[in-house]
Protein backbone atom coordinates (compact mmCIF):
# COMPACT_ATOMS: atom_id res chain seq x y z
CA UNK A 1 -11.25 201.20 218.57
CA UNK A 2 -12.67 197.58 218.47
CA UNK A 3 -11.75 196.08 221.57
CA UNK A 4 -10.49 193.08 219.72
CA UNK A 5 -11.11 190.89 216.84
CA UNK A 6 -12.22 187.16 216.61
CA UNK A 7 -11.95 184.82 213.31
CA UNK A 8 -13.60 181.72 213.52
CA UNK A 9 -12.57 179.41 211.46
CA UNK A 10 -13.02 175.40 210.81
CA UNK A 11 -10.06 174.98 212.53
CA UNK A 12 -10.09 176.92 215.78
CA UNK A 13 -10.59 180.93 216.79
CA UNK A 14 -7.64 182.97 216.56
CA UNK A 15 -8.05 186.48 219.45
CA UNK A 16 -6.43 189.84 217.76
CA UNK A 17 -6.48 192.42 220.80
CA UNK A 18 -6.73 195.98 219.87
CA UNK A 19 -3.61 197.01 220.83
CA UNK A 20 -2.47 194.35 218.19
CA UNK A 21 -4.43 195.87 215.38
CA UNK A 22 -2.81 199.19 216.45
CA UNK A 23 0.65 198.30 216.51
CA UNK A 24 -0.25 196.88 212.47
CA UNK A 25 -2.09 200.03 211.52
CA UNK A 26 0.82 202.28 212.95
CA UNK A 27 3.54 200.42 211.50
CA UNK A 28 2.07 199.96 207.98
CA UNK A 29 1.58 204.01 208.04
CA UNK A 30 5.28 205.02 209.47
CA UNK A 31 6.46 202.76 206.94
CA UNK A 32 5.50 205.37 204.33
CA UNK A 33 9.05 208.22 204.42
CA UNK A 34 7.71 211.38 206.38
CA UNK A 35 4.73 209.92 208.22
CA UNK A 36 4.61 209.12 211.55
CA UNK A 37 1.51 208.78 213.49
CA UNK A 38 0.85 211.54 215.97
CA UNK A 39 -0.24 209.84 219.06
CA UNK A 40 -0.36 206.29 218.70
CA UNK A 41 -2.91 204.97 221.36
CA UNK A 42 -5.34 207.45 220.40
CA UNK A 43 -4.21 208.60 217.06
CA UNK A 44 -5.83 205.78 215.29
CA UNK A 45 -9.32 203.54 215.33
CA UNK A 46 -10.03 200.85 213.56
CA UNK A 47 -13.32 199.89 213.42
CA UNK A 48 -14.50 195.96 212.64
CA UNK A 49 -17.59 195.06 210.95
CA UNK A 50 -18.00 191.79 210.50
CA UNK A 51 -15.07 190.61 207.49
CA UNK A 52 -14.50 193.99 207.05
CA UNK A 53 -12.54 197.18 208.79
CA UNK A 54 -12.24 200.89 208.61
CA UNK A 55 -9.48 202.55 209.74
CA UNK A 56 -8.60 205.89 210.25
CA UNK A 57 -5.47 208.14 211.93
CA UNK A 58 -4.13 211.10 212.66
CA UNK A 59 -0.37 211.72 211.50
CA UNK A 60 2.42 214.10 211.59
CA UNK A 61 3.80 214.76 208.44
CA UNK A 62 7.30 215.81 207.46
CA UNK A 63 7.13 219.87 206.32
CA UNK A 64 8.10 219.26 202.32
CA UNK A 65 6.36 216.10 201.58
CA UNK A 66 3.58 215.94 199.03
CA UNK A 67 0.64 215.22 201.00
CA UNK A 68 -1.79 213.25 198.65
CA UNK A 69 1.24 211.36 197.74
CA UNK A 70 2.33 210.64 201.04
CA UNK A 71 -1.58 209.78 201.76
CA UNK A 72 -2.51 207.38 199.05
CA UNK A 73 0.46 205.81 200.21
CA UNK A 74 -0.35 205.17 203.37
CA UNK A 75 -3.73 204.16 202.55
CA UNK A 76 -1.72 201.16 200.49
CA UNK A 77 -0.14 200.26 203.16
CA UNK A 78 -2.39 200.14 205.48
CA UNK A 79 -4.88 198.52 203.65
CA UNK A 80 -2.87 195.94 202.43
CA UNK A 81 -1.41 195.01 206.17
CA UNK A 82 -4.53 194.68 207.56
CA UNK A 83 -5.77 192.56 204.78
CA UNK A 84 -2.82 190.73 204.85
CA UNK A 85 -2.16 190.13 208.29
CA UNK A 86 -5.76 189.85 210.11
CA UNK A 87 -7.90 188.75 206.72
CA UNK A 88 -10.33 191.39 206.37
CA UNK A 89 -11.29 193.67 203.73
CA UNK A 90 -10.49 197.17 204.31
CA UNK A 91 -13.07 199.08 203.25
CA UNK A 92 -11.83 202.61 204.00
CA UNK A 93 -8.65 204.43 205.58
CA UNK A 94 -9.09 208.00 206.81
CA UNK A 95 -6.29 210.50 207.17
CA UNK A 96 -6.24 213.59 208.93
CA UNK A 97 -2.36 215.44 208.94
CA UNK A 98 -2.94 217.21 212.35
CA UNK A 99 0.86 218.58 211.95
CA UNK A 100 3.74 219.65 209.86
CA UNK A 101 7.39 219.43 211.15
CA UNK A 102 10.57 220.56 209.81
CA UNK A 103 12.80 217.84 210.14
């Protein structure tokens, strides 16, 4: 993971740590019903280039759930967060469902 993220603007710099751009990945993706990301301090990196990101995470998945589904939909999510919150384009989101639980 980045260890953090700088914009420079006009105006001033504004300091995203990368525990901050965890806590927006992993919310984004648990928002998504029957995702939850496995472990969440190593379970996901984000990686900054410039104006842009990639992201990916590992997630537990609720046993039942249509997994592309579930996946493009936490792509959206995550993308659009990131984008959203921290101004850069996200150019890709990697999944990988390590595990399936009943629930």
């Amino acid at each position: 993971m980045t260890d953090e993220l700088v914009l420079r603007e006009v105006e001033g710099t504004i300091t995203i740590p990368a525990a901050t751009l965890n806590r927006i990945v992993v919310a984004a993706a648990e928002a998504a019903d029957g995702a939850r990301v496995r472990r969440p301090r190593r379970g996901v990196a984000v990686e900054v280039n410039g104006a842009s990101a990639s992201v990916s995470l590992q997630l537990t998945v609720r046993f039942g759930t249509v997994l592309p589904e579930l996946a493009e939909t936490v792509q959206t999510n995550v993308a659009r967060a990131v984008e959203r919150l921290c101004g850069l384009e996200v150019r890709t989101v990697d999944i990988a469902v390590e595990e399936l639980v009943e629930r």
